[in-house]
Protein backbone atom coordinates (compact mmCIF):
# COMPACT_ATOMS: atom_id res chain seq x y z
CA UNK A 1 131.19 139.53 174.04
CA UNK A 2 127.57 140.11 172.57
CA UNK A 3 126.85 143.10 170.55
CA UNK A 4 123.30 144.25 173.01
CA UNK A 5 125.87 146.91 175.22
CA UNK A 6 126.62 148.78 171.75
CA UNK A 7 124.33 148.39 169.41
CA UNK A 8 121.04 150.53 169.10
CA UNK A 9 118.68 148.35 168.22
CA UNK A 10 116.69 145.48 169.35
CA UNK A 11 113.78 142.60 168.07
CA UNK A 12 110.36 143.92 170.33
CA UNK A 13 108.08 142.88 168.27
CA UNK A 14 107.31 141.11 164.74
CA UNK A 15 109.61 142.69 161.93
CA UNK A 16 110.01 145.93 163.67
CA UNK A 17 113.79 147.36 165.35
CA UNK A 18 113.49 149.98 168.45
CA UNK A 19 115.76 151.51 170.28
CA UNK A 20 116.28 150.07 173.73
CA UNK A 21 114.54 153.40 175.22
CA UNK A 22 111.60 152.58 173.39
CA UNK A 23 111.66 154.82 170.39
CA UNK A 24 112.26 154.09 166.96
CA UNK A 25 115.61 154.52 165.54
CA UNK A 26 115.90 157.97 163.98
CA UNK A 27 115.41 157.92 160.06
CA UNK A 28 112.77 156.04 157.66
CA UNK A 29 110.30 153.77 158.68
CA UNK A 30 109.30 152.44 155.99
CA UNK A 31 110.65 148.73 155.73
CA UNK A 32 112.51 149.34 152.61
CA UNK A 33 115.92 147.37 152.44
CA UNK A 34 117.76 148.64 149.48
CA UNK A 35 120.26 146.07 147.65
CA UNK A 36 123.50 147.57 146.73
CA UNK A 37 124.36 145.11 143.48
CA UNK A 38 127.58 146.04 143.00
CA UNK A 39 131.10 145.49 143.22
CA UNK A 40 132.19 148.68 142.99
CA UNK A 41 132.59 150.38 146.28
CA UNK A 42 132.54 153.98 144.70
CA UNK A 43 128.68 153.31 143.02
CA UNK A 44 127.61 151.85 146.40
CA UNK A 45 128.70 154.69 148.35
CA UNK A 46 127.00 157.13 145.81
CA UNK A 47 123.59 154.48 145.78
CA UNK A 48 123.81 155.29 149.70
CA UNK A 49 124.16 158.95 149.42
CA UNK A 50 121.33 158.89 147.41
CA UNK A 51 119.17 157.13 149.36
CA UNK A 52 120.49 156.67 152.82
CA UNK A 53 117.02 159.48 153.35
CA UNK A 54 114.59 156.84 151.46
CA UNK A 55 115.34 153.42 152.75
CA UNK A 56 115.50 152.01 156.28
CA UNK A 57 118.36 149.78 155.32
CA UNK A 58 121.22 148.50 152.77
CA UNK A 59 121.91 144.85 151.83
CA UNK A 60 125.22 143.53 150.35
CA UNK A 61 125.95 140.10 148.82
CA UNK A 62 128.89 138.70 147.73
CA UNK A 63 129.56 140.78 144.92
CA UNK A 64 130.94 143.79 146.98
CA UNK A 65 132.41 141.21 149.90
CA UNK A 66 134.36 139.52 147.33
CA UNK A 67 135.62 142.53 145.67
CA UNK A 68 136.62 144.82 149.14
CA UNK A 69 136.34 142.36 151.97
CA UNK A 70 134.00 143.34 155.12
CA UNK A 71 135.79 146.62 155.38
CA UNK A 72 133.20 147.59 152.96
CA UNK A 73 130.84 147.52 155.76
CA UNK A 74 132.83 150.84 157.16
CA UNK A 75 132.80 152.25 154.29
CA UNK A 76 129.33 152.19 153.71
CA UNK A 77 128.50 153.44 157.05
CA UNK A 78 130.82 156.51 156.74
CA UNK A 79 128.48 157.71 154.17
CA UNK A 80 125.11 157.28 155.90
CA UNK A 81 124.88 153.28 155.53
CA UNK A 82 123.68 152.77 159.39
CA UNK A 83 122.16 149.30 159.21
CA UNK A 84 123.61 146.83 156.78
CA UNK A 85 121.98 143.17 155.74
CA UNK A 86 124.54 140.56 155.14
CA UNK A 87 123.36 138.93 152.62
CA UNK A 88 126.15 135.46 152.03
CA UNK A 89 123.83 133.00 152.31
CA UNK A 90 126.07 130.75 154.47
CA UNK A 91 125.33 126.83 154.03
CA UNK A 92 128.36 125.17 155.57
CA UNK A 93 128.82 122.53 158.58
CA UNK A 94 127.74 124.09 161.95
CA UNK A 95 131.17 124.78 163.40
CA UNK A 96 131.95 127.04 160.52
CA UNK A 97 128.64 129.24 160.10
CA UNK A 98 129.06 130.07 163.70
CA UNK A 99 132.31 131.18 163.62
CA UNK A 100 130.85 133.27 160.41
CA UNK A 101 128.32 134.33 162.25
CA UNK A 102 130.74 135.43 165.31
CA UNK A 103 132.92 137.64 162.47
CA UNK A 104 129.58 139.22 161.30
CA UNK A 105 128.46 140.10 164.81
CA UNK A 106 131.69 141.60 165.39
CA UNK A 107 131.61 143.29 162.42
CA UNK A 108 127.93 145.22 163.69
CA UNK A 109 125.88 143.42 161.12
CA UNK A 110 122.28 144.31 161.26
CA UNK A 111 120.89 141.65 159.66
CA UNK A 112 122.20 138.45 157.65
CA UNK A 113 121.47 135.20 155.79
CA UNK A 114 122.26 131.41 155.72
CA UNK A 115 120.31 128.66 153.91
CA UNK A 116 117.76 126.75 155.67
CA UNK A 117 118.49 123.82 153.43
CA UNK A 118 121.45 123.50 156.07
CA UNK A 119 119.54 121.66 158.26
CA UNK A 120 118.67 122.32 162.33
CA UNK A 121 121.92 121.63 163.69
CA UNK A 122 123.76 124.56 161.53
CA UNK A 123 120.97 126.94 162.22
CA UNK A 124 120.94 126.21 166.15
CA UNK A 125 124.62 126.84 166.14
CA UNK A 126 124.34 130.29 164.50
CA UNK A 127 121.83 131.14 166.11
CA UNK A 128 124.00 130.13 169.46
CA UNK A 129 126.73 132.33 167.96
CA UNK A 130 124.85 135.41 167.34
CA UNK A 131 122.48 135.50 170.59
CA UNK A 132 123.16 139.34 171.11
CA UNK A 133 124.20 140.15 167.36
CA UNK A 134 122.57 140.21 164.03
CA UNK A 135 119.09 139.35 163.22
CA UNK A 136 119.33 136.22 161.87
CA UNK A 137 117.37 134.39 158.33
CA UNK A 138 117.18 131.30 157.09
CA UNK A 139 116.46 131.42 152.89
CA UNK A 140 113.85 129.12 152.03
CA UNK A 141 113.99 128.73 148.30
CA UNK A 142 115.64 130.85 145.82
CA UNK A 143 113.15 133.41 143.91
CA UNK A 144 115.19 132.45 140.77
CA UNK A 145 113.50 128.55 141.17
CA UNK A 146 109.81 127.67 140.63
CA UNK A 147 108.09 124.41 140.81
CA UNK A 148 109.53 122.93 137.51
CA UNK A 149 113.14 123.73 138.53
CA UNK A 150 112.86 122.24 142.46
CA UNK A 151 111.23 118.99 141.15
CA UNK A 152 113.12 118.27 137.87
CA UNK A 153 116.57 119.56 138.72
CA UNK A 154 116.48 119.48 142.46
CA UNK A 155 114.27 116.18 143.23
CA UNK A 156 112.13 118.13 145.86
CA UNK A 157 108.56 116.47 145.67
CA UNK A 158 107.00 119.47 147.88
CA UNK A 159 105.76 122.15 145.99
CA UNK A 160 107.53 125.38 146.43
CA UNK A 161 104.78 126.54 148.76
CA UNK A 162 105.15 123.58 150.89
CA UNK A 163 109.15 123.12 150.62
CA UNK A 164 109.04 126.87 151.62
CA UNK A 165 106.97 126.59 154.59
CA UNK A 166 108.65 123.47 156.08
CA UNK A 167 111.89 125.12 155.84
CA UNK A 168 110.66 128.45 157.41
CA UNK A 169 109.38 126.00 160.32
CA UNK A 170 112.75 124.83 160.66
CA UNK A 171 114.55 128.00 160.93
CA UNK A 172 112.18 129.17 163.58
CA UNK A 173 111.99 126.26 166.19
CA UNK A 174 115.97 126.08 164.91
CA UNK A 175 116.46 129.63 167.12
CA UNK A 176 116.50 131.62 163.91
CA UNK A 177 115.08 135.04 164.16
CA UNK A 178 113.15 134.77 160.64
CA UNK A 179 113.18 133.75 156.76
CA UNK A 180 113.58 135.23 153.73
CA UNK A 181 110.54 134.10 151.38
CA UNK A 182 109.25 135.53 147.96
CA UNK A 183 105.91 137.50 148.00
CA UNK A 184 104.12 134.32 146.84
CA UNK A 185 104.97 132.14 150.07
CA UNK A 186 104.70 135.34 152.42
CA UNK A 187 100.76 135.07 153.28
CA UNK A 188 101.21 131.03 154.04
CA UNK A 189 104.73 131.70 156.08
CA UNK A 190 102.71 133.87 158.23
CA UNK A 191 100.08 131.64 158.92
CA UNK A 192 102.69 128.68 159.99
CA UNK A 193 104.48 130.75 161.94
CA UNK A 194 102.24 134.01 163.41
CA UNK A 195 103.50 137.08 164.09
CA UNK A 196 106.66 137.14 166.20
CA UNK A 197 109.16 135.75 162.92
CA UNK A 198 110.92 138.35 160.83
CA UNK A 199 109.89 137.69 157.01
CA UNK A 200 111.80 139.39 154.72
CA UNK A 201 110.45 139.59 150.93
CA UNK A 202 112.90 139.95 147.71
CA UNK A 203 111.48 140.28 144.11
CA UNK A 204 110.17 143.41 144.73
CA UNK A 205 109.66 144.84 140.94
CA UNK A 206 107.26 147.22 138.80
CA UNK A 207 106.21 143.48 137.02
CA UNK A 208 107.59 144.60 133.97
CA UNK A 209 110.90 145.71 135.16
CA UNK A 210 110.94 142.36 136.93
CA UNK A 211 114.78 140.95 136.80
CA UNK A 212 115.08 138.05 134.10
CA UNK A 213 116.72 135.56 137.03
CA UNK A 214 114.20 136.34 139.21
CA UNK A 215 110.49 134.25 138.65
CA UNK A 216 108.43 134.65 141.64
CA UNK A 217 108.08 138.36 142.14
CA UNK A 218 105.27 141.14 142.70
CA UNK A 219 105.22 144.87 144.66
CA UNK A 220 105.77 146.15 147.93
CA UNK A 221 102.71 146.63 148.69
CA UNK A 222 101.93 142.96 147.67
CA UNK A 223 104.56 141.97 150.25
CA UNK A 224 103.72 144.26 153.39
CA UNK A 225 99.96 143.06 152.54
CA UNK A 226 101.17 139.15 152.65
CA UNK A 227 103.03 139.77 155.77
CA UNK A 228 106.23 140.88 154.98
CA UNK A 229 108.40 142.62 157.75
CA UNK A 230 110.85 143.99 155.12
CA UNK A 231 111.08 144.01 151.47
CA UNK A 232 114.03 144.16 149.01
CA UNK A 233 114.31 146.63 146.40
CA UNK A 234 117.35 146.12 143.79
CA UNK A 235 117.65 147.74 140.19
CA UNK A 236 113.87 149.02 140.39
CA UNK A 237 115.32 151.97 143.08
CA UNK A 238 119.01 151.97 142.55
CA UNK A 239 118.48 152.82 138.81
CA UNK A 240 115.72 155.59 139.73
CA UNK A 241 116.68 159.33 139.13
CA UNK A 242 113.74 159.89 141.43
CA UNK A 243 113.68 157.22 144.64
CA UNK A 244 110.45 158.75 146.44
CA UNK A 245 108.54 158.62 142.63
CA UNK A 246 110.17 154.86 142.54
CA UNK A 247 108.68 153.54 146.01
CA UNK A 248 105.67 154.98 145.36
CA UNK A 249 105.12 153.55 142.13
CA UNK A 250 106.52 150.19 143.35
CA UNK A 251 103.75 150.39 146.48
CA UNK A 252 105.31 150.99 149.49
């Protein structure tokens, strides 16, 4: 069974949730998915607390998965955690990413990831699997990897602008909801694909706080002004003693 009967929240238009009466969900609006880099349950539930009143959403990765399962998906939410991004990054053969897919949407996912570099066939059966259930992204290319590191070390001839848009492409016409991109590919995403896609922007940093694994990276309102439907704030907010002070100074 699909998740539309009891879930609040639908895609209406590009990068933006409403509720199925026509109003926006109650809370922030401002695009702002905060990432919860963690395994320890007890600092994420205190990084939600914190900011559950600042950001319009929470992302996970495999950190806190790894370390307490999906149940850390409840509790988050018992603490004020009412959307929650996915963020696994599935790349496996198309039987198994939908049946991933299916766990997530039963789960009440918001939002999650697989790799685009998984080809059509993988994406079309997610996307199959999670009709009525999480928004669903295809990654494009790492923001840890520039141009040296996808030619010399992955053989990719494209340049990351290129590679980036062809895979976005791919997701799209594969059924896919939207991409994840960095800041730098946002603007030329757009263009390829117009307005309906979700694009959703990591490598959100102050430029000198930027994270050491991270290379292509710039500010919020960088992002929003390329396009972006979401951005992703890590360290840069969670670290902050002051999160209104942080988003401001990181643009959004």
């Amino acid at each position: 069974m699909g998740l539309s009967a009891n879930l609040p929240w639908s895609l209406t238009s590009p990068g933006v949730i409403e509720i199925e009466n026509g109003g926006r969900i109650a809370g922030v609006d401002n695009r702002v998915i905060a990432a919860l880099d963690t395994s320890d349950i007890g600092q994420a539930r205190e990084w939600v607390s914190g900011l559950r009143e600042h950001v319009f959403a929470f992302k996970i990765g495999h950190a806190l998965t790894l370390a307490r399962g999906l149940g850390a998906l409840e509790d988050l939410r018992t603490v004020g955690a009412e959307r929650v991004f996915l963020d696994l990054k599935f790349h496996d053969i198309p039987s198994v990413v939908a049946l991933a897919v299916r766990e997530a949407a039963h789960r009440g996912v918001w939002m999650l990831t697989m790799h685009a570099s998984g080809g059509s066939q993988m994406m079309a059966a997610a996307a199959e699997a999670g009709r009525d259930g999480p928004i669903l992204l295809g990654v494009t290319v790492l923001t840890s990897l520039d141009e040296a590191a996808l030619r010399g070390e992955l053989g990719v001839e494209r340049t990351v602008e290129e590679q980036v848009t062809e895979l976005a492409s791919l997701a799209v016409r594969s059924g896919l909801h939207g991409v994840v991109c960095s800041v730098h590919e946002a603007a030329a995403v757009r263009i390829r694909l117009g307005d309906g896609p979700v694009l959703v922007t990591p490598g959100i940093s102050l430029g000198a706080g930027a994270s050491p694994d991270q290379r292509r990276t710039a500010t919020a309102a960088e992002a929003f002004a390329a396009g972006a439907s979401y951005v992703v704030i890590g360290r840069a907010l969670t670290t902050s003693s002051d999160p209104a002070a942080a988003l401001a100074e990181l643009g959004v």
